[in-house]
PDB file of N, CA and C in Angstrom:
ATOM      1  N   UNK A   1      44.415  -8.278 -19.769  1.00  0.00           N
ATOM      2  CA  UNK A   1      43.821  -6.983 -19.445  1.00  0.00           C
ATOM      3  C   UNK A   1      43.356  -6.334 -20.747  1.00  0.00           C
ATOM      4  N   UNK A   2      42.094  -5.947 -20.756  1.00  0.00           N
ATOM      5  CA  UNK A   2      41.629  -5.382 -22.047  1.00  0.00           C
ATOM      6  C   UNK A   2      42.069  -3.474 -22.259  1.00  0.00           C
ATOM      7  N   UNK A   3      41.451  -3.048 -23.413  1.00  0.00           N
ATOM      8  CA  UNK A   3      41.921  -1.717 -23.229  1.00  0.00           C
ATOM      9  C   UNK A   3      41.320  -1.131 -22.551  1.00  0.00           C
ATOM     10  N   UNK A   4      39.612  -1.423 -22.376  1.00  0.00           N
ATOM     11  CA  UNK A   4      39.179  -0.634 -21.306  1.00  0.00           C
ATOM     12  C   UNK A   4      39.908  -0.806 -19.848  1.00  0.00           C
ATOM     13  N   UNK A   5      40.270  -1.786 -19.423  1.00  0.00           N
ATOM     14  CA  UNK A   5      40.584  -1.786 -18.160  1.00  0.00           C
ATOM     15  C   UNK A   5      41.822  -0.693 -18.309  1.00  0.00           C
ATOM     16  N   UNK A   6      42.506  -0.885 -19.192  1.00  0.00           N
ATOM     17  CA  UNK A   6      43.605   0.795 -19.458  1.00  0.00           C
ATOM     18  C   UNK A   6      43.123   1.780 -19.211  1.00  0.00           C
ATOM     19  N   UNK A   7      42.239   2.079 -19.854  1.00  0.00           N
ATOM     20  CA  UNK A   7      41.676   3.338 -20.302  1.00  0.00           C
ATOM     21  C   UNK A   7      41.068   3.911 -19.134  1.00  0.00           C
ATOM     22  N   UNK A   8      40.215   3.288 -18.598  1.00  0.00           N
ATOM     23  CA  UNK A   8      39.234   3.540 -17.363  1.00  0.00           C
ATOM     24  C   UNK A   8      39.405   2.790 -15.709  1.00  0.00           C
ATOM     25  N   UNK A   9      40.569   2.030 -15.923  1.00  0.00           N
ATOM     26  CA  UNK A   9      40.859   1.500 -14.978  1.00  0.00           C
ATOM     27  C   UNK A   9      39.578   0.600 -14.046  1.00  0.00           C
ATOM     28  N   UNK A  10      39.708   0.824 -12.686  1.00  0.00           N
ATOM     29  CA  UNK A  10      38.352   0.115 -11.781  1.00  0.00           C
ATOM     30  C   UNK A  10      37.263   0.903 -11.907  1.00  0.00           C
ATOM     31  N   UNK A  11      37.396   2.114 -12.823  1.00  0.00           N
ATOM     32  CA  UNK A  11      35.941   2.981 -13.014  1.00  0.00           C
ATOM     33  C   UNK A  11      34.628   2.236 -13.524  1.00  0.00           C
ATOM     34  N   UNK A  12      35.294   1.582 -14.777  1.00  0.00           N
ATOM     35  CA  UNK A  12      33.946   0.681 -15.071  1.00  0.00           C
ATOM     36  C   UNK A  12      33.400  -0.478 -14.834  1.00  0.00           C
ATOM     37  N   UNK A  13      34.193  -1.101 -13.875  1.00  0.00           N
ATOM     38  CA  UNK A  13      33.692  -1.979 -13.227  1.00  0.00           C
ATOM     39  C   UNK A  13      32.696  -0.736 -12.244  1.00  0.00           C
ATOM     40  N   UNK A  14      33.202  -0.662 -11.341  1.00  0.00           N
ATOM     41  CA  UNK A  14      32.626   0.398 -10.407  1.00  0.00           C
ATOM     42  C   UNK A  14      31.045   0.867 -10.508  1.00  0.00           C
ATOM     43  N   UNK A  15      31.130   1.524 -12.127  1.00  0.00           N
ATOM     44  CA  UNK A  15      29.864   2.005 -12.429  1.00  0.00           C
ATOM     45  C   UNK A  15      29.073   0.823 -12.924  1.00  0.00           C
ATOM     46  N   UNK A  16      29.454  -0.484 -13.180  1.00  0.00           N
ATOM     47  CA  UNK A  16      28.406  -1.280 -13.767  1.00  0.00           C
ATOM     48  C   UNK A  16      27.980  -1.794 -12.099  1.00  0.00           C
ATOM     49  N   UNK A  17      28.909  -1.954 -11.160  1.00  0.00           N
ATOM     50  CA  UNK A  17      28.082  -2.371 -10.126  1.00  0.00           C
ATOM     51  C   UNK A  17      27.385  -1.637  -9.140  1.00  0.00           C
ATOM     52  N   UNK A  18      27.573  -0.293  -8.904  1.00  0.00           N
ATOM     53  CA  UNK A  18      26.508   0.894  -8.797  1.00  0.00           C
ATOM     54  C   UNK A  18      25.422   0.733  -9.115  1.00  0.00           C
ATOM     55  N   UNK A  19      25.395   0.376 -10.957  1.00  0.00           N
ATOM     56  CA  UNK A  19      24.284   0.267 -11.213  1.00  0.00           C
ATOM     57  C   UNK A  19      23.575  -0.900 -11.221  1.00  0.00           C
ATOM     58  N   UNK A  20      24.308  -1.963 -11.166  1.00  0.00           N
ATOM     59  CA  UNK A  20      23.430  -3.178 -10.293  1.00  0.00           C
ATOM     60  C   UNK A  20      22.923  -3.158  -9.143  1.00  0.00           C
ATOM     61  N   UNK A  21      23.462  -2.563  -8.435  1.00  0.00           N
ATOM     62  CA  UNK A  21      23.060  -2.054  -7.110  1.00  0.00           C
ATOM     63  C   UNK A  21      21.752  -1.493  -6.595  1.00  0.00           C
ATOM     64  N   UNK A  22      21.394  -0.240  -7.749  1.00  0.00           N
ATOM     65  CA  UNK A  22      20.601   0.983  -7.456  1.00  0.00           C
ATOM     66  C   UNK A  22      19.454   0.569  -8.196  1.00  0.00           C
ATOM     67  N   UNK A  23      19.386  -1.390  -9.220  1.00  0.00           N
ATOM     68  CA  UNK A  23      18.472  -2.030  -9.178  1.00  0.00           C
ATOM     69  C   UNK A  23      17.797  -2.403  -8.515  1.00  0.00           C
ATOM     70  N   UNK A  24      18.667  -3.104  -7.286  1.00  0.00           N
ATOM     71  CA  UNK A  24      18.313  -3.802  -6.099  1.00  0.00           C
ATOM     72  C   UNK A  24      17.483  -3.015  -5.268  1.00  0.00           C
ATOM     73  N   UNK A  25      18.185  -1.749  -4.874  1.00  0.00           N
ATOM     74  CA  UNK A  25      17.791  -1.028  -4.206  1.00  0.00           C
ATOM     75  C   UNK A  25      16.079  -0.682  -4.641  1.00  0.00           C
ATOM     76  N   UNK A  26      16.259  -0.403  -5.911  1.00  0.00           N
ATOM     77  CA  UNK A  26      14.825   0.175  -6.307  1.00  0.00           C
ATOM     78  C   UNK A  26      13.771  -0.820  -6.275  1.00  0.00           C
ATOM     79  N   UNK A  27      14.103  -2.304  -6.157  1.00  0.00           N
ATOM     80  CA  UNK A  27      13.372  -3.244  -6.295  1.00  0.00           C
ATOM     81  C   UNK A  27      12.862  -3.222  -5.203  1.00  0.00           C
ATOM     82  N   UNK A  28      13.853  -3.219  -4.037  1.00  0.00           N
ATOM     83  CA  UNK A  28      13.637  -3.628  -2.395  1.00  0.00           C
ATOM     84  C   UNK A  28      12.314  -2.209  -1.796  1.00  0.00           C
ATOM     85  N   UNK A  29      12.401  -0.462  -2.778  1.00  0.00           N
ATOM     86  CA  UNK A  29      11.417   0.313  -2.065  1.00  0.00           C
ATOM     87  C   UNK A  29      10.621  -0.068  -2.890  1.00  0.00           C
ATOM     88  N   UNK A  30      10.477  -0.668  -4.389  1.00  0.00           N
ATOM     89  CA  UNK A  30       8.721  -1.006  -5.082  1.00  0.00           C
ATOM     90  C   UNK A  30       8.191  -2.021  -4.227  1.00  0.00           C
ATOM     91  N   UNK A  31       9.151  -2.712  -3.428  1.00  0.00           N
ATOM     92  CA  UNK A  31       8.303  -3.636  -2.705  1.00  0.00           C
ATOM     93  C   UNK A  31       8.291  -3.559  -1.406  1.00  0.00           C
ATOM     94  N   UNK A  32       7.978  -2.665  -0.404  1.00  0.00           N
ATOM     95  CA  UNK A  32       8.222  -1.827   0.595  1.00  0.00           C
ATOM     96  C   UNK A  32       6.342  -2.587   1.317  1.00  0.00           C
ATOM     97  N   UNK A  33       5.420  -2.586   0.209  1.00  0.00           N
ATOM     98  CA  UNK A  33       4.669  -2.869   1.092  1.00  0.00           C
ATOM     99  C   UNK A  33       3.704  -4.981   0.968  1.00  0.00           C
ATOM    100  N   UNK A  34       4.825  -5.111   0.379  1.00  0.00           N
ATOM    101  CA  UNK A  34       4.783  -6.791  -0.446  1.00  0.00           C
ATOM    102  C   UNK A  34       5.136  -7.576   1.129  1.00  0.00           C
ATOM    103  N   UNK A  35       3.875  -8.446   1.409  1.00  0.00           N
ATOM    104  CA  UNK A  35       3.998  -9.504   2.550  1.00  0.00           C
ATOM    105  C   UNK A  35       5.123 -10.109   2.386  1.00  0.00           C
ATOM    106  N   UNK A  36       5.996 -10.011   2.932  1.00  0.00           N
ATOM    107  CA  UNK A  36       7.066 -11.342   3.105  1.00  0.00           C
ATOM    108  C   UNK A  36       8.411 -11.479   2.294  1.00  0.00           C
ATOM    109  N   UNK A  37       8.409 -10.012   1.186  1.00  0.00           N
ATOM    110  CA  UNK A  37       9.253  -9.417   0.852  1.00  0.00           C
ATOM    111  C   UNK A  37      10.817  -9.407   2.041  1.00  0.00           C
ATOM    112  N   UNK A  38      11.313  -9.859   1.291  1.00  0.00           N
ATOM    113  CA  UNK A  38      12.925  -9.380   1.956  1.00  0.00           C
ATOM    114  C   UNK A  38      13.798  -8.854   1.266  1.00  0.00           C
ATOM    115  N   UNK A  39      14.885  -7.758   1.923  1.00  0.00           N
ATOM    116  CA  UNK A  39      15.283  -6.497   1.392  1.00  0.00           C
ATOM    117  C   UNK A  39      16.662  -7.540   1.302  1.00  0.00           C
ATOM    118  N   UNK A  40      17.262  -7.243   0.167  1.00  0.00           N
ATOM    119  CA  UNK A  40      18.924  -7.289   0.128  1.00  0.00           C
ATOM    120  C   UNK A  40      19.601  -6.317  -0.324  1.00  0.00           C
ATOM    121  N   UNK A  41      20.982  -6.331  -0.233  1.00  0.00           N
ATOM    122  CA  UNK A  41      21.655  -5.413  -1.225  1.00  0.00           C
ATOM    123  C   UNK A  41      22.679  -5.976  -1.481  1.00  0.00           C
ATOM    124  N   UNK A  42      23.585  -5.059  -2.059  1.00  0.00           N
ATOM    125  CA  UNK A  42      25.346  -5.621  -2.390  1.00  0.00           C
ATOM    126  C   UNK A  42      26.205  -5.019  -1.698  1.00  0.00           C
ATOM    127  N   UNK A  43      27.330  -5.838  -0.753  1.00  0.00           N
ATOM    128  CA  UNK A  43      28.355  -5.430  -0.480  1.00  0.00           C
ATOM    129  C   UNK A  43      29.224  -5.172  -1.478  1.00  0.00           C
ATOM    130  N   UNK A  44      29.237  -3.422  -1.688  1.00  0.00           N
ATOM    131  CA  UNK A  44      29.859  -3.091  -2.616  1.00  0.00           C
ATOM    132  C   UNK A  44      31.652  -3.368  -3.090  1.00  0.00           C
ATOM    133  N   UNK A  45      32.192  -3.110  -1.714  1.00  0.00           N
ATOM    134  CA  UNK A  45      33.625  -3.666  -2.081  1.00  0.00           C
ATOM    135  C   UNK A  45      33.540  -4.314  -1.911  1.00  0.00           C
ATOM    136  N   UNK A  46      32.894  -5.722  -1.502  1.00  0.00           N
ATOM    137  CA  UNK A  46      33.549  -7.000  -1.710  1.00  0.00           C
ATOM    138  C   UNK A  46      33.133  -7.474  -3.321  1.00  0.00           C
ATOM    139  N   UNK A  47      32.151  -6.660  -3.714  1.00  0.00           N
ATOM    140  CA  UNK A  47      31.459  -7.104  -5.210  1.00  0.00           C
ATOM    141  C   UNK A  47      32.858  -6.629  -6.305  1.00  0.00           C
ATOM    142  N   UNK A  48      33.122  -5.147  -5.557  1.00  0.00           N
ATOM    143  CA  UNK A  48      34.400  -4.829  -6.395  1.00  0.00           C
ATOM    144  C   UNK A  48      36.112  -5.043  -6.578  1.00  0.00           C
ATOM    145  N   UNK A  49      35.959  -6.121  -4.810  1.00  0.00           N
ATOM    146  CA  UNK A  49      37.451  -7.162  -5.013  1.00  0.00           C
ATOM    147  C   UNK A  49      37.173  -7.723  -5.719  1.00  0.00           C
ATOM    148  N   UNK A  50      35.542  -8.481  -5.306  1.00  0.00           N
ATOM    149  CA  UNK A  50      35.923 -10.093  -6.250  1.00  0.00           C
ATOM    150  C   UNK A  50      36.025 -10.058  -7.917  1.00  0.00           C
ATOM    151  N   UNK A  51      35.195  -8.666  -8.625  1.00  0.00           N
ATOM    152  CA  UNK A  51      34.791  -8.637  -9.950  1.00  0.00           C
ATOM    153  C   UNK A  51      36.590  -7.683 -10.125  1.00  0.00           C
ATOM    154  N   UNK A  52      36.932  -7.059  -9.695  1.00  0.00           N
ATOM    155  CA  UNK A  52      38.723  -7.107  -9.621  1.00  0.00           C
ATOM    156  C   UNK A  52      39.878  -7.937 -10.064  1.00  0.00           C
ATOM    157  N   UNK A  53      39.601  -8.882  -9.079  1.00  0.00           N
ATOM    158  CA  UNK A  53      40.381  -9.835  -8.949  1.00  0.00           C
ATOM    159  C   UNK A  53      39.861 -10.982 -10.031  1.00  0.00           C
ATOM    160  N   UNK A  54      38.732 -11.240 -10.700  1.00  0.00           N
ATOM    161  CA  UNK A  54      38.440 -11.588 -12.180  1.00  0.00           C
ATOM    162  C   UNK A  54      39.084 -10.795 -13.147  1.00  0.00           C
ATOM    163  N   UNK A  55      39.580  -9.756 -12.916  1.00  0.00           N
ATOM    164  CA  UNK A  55      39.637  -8.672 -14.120  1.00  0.00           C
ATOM    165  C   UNK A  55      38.608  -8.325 -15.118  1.00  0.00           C
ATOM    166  N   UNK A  56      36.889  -8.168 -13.799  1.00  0.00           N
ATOM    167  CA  UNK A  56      36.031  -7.534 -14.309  1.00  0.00           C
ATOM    168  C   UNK A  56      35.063  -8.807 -15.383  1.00  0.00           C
ATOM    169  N   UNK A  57      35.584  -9.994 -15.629  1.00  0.00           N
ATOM    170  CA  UNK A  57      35.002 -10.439 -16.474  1.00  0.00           C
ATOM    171  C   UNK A  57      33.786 -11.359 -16.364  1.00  0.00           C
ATOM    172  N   UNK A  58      33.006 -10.929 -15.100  1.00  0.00           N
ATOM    173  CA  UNK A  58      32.112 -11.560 -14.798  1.00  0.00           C
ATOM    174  C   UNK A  58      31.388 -10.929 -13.291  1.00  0.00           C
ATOM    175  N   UNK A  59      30.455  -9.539 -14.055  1.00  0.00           N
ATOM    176  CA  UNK A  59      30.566  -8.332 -13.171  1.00  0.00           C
ATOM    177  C   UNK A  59      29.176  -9.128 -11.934  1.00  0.00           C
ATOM    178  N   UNK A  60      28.035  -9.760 -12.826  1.00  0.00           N
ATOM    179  CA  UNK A  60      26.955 -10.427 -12.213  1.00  0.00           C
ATOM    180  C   UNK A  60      27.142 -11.526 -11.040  1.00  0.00           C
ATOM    181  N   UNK A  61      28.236 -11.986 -11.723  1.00  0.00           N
ATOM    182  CA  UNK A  61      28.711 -12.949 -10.594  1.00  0.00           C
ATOM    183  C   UNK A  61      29.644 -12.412  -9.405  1.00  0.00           C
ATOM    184  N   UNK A  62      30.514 -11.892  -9.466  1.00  0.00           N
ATOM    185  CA  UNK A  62      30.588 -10.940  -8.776  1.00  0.00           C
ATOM    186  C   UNK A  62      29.851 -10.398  -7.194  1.00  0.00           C
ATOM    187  N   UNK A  63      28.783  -9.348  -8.068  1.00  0.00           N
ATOM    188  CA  UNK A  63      27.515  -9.326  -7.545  1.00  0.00           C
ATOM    189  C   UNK A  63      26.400  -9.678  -6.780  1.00  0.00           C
ATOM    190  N   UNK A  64      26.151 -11.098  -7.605  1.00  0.00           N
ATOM    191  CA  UNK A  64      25.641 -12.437  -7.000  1.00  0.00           C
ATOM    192  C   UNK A  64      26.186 -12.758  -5.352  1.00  0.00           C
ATOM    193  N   UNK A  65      27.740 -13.307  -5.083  1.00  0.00           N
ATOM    194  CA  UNK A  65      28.164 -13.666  -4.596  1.00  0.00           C
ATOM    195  C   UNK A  65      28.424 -12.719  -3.202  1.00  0.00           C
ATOM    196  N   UNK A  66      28.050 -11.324  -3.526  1.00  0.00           N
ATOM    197  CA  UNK A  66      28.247 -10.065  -2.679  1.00  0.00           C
ATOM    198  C   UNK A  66      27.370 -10.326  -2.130  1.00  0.00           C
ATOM    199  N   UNK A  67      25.873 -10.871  -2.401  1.00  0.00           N
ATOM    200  CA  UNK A  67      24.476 -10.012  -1.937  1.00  0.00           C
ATOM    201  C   UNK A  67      24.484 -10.945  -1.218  1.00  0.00           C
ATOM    202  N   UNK A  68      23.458 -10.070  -0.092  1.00  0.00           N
ATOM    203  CA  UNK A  68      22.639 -10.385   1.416  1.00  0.00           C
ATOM    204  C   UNK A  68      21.782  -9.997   1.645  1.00  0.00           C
ATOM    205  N   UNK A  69      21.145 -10.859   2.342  1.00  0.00           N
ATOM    206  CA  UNK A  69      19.676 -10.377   2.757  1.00  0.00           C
ATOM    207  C   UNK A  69      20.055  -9.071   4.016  1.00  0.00           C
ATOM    208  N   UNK A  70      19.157  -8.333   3.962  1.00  0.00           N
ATOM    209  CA  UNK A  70      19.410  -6.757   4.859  1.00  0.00           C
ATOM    210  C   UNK A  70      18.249  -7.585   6.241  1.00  0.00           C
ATOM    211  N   UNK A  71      18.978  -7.024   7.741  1.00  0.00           N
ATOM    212  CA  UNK A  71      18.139  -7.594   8.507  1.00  0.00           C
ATOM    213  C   UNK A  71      17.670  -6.314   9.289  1.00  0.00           C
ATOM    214  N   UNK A  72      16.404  -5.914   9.406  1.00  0.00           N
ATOM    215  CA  UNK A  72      15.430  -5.103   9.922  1.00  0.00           C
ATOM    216  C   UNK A  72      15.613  -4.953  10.895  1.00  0.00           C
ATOM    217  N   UNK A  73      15.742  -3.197  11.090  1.00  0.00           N
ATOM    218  CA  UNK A  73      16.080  -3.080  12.844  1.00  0.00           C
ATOM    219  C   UNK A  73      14.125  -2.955  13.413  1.00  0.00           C
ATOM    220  N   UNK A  74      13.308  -2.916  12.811  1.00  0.00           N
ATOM    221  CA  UNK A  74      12.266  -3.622  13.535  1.00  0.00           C
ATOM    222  C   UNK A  74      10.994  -4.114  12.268  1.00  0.00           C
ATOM    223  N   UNK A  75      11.253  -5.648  12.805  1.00  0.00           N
ATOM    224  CA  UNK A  75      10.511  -6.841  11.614  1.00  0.00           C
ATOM    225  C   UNK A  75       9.299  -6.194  11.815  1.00  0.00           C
ATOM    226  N   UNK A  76       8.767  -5.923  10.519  1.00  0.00           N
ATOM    227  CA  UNK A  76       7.196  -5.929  10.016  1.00  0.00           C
ATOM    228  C   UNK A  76       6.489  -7.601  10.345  1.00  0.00           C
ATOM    229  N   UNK A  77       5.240  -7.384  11.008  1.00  0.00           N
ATOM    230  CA  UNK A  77       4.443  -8.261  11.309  1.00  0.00           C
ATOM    231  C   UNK A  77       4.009  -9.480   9.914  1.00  0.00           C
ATOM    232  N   UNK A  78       4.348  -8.680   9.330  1.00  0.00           N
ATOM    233  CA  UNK A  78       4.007  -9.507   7.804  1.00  0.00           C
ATOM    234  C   UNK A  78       5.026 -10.130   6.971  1.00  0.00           C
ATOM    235  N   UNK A  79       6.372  -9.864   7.710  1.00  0.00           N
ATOM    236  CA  UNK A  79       7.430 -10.622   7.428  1.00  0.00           C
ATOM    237  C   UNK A  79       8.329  -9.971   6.365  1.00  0.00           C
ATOM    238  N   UNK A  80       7.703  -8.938   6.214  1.00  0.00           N
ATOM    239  CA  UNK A  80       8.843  -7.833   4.993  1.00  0.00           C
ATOM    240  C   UNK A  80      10.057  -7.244   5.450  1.00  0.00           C
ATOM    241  N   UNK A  81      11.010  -7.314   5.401  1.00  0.00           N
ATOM    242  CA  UNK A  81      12.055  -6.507   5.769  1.00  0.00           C
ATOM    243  C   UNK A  81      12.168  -5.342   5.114  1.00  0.00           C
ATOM    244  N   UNK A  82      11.615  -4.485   4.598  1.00  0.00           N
ATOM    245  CA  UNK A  82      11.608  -3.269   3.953  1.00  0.00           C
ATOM    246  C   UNK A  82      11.875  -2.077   4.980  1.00  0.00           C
ATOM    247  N   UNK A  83      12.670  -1.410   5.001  1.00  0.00           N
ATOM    248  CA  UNK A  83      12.874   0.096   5.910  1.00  0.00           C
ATOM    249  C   UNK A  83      13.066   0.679   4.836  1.00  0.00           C
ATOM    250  N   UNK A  84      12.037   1.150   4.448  1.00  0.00           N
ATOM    251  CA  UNK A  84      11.494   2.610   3.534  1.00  0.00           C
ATOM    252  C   UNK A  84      12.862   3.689   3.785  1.00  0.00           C
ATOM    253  N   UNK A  85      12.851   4.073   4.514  1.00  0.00           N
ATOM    254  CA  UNK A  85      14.263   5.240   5.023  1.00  0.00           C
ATOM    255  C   UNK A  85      15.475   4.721   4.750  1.00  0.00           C
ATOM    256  N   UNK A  86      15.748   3.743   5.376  1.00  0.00           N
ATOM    257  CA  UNK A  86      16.855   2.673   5.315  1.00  0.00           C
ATOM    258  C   UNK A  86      17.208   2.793   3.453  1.00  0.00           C
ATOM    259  N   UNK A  87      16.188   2.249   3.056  1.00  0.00           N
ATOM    260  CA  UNK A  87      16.534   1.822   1.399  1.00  0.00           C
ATOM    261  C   UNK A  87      16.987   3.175   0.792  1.00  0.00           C
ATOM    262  N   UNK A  88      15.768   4.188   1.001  1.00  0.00           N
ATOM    263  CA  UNK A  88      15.706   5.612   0.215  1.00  0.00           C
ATOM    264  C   UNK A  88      17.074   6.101   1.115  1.00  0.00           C
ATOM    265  N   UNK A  89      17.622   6.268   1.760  1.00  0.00           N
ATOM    266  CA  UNK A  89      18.918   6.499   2.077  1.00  0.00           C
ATOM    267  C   UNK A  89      20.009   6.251   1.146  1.00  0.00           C
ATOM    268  N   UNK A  90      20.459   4.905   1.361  1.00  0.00           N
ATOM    269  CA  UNK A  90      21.223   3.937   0.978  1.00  0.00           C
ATOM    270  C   UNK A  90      21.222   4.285  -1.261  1.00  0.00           C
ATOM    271  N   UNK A  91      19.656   4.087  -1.245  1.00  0.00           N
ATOM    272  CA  UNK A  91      19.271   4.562  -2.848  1.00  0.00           C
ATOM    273  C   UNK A  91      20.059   5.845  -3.212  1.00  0.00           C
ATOM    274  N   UNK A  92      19.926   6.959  -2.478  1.00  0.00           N
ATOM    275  CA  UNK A  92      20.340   8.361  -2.796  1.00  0.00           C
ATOM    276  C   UNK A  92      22.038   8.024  -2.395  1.00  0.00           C
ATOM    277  N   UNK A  93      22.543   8.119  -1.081  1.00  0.00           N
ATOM    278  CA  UNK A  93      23.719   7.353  -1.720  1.00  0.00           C
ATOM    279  C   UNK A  93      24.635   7.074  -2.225  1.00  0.00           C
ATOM    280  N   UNK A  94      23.875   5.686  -2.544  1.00  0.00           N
ATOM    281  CA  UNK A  94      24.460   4.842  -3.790  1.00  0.00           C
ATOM    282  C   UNK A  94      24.153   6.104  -5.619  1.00  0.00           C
ATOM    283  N   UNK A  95      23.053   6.708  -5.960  1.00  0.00           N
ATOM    284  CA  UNK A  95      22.976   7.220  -7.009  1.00  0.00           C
ATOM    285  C   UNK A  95      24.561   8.379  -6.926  1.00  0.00           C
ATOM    286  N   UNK A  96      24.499   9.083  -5.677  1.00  0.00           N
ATOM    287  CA  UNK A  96      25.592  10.277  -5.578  1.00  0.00           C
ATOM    288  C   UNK A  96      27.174   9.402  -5.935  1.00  0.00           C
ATOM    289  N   UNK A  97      27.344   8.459  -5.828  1.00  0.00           N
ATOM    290  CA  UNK A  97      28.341   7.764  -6.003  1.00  0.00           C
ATOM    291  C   UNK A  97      28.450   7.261  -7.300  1.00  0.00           C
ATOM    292  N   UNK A  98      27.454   6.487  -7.974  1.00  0.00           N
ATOM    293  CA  UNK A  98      27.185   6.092  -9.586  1.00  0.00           C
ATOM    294  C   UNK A  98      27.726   7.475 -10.070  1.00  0.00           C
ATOM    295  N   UNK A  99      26.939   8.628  -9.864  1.00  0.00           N
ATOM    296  CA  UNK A  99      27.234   9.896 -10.938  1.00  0.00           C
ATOM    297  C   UNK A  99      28.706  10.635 -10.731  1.00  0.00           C
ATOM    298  N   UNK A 100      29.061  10.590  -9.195  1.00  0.00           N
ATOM    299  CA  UNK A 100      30.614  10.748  -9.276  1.00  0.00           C
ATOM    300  C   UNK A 100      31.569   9.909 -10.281  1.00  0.00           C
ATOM    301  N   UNK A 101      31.384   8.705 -10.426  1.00  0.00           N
ATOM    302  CA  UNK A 101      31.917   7.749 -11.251  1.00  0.00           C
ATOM    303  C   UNK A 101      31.629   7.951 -12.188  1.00  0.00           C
ATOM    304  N   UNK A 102      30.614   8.292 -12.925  1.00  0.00           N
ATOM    305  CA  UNK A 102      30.100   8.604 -14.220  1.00  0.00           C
ATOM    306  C   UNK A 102      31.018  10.066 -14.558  1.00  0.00           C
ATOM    307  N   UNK A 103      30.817  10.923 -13.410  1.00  0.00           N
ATOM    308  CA  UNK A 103      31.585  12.387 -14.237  1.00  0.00           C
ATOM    309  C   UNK A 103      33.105  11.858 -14.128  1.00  0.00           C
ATOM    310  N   UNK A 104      33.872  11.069 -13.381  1.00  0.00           N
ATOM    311  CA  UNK A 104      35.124  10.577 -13.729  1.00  0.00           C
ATOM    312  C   UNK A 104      35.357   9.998 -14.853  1.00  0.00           C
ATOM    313  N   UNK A 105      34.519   9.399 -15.012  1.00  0.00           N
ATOM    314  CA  UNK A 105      34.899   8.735 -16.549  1.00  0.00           C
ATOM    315  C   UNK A 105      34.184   9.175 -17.380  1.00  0.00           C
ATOM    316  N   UNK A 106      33.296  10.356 -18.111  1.00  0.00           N
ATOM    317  CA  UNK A 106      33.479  10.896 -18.467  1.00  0.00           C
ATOM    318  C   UNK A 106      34.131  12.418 -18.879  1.00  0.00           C
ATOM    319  N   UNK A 107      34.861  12.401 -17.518  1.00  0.00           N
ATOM    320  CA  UNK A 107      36.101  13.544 -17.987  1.00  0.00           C
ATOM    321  C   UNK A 107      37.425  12.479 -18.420  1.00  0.00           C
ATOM    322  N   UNK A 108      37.405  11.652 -18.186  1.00  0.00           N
ATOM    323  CA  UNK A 108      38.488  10.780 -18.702  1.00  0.00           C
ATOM    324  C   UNK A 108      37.971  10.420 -20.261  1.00  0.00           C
ATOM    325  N   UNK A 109      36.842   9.857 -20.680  1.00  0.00           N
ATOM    326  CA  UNK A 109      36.667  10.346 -22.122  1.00  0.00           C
ATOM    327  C   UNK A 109      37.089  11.558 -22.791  1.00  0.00           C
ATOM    328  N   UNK A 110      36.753  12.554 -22.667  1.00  0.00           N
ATOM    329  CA  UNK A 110      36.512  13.825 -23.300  1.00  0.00           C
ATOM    330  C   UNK A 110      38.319  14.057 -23.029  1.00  0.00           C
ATOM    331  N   UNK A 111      38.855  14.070 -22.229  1.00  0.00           N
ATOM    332  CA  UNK A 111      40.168  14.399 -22.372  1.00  0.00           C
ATOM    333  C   UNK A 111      40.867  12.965 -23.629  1.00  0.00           C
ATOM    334  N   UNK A 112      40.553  11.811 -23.646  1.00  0.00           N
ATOM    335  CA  UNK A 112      40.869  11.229 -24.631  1.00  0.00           C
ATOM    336  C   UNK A 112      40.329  11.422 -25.843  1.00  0.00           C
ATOM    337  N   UNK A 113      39.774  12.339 -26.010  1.00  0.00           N
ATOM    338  CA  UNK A 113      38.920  12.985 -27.137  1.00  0.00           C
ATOM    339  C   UNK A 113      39.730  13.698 -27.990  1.00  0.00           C
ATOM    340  N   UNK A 114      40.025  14.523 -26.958  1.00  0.00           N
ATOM    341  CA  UNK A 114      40.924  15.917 -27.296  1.00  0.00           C
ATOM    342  C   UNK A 114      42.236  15.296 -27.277  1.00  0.00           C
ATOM    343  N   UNK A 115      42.810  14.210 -26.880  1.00  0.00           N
ATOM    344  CA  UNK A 115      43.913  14.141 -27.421  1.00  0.00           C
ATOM    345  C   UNK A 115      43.869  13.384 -28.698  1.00  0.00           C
ATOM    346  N   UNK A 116      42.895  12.908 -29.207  1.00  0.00           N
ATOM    347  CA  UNK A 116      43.144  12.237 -30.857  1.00  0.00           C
ATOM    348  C   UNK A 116      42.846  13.301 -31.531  1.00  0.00           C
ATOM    349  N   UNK A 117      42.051  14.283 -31.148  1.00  0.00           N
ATOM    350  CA  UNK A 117      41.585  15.412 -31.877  1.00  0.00           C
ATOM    351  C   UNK A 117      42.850  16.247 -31.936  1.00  0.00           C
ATOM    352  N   UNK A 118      43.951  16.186 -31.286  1.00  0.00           N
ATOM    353  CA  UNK A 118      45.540  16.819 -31.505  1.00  0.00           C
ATOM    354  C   UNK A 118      45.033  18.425 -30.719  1.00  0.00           C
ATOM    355  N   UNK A 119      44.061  18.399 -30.005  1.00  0.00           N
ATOM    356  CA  UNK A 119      44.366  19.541 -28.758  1.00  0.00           C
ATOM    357  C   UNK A 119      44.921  19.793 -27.940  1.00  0.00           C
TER     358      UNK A 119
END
């Protein structure tokens, strides 16, 4: 177990796969109107047992092993699975969750701040 995993516990795993995530996501609405495009995403807790149960040391793979193709509650004629709403949902979200995690661990910084600083 490293010190971050001390320090920050499952936070930073957490936030690195958020933000793998809110890649995907953004990839799946730039391509919203791409023939034949198919939407995936990440099952987030299972991305965050399995990169867990590594002890984090292989967050992509992880990741990898989470993702699925998303199946369209009604197929575009052109073979895209894109739901514009669906994604931009899921996008917003997933961001409200990244930045909760982000202000957790950075109030968990700043209080380790102030304690080397002898406040």
């Amino acid at each position: 177990m490293s010190v971050e995993d001390n320090l920050f516990g499952i936070h930073g795993t957490a936030l690195a796969l958020r933000s793998q995530r809110l890649s995907l996501l953004a990839s799946n609405i730039a391509n919203a109107s791409t023939p034949g495009y198919k939407a995936r995403d990440i099952d987030f807790e299972a991305a965050l047992k399995e990169a867990t149960a590594r002890n984090g040391t292989d967050l992509s793979k992880a990741a990898d092993d989470a993702m699925g193709y998303r199946v369209p509650l009604q197929p575009s004629l052109d073979g895209n699975t894109v739901e514009l709403s669906t994604e931009q949902t899921l996008f917003a979200e997933n961001a409200v969750k990244y930045r909760t995690t982000l202000s957790f661990l950075e109030g968990r910084i700043n209080t380790i701040n102030r304690a080397l600083k002898g406040e």
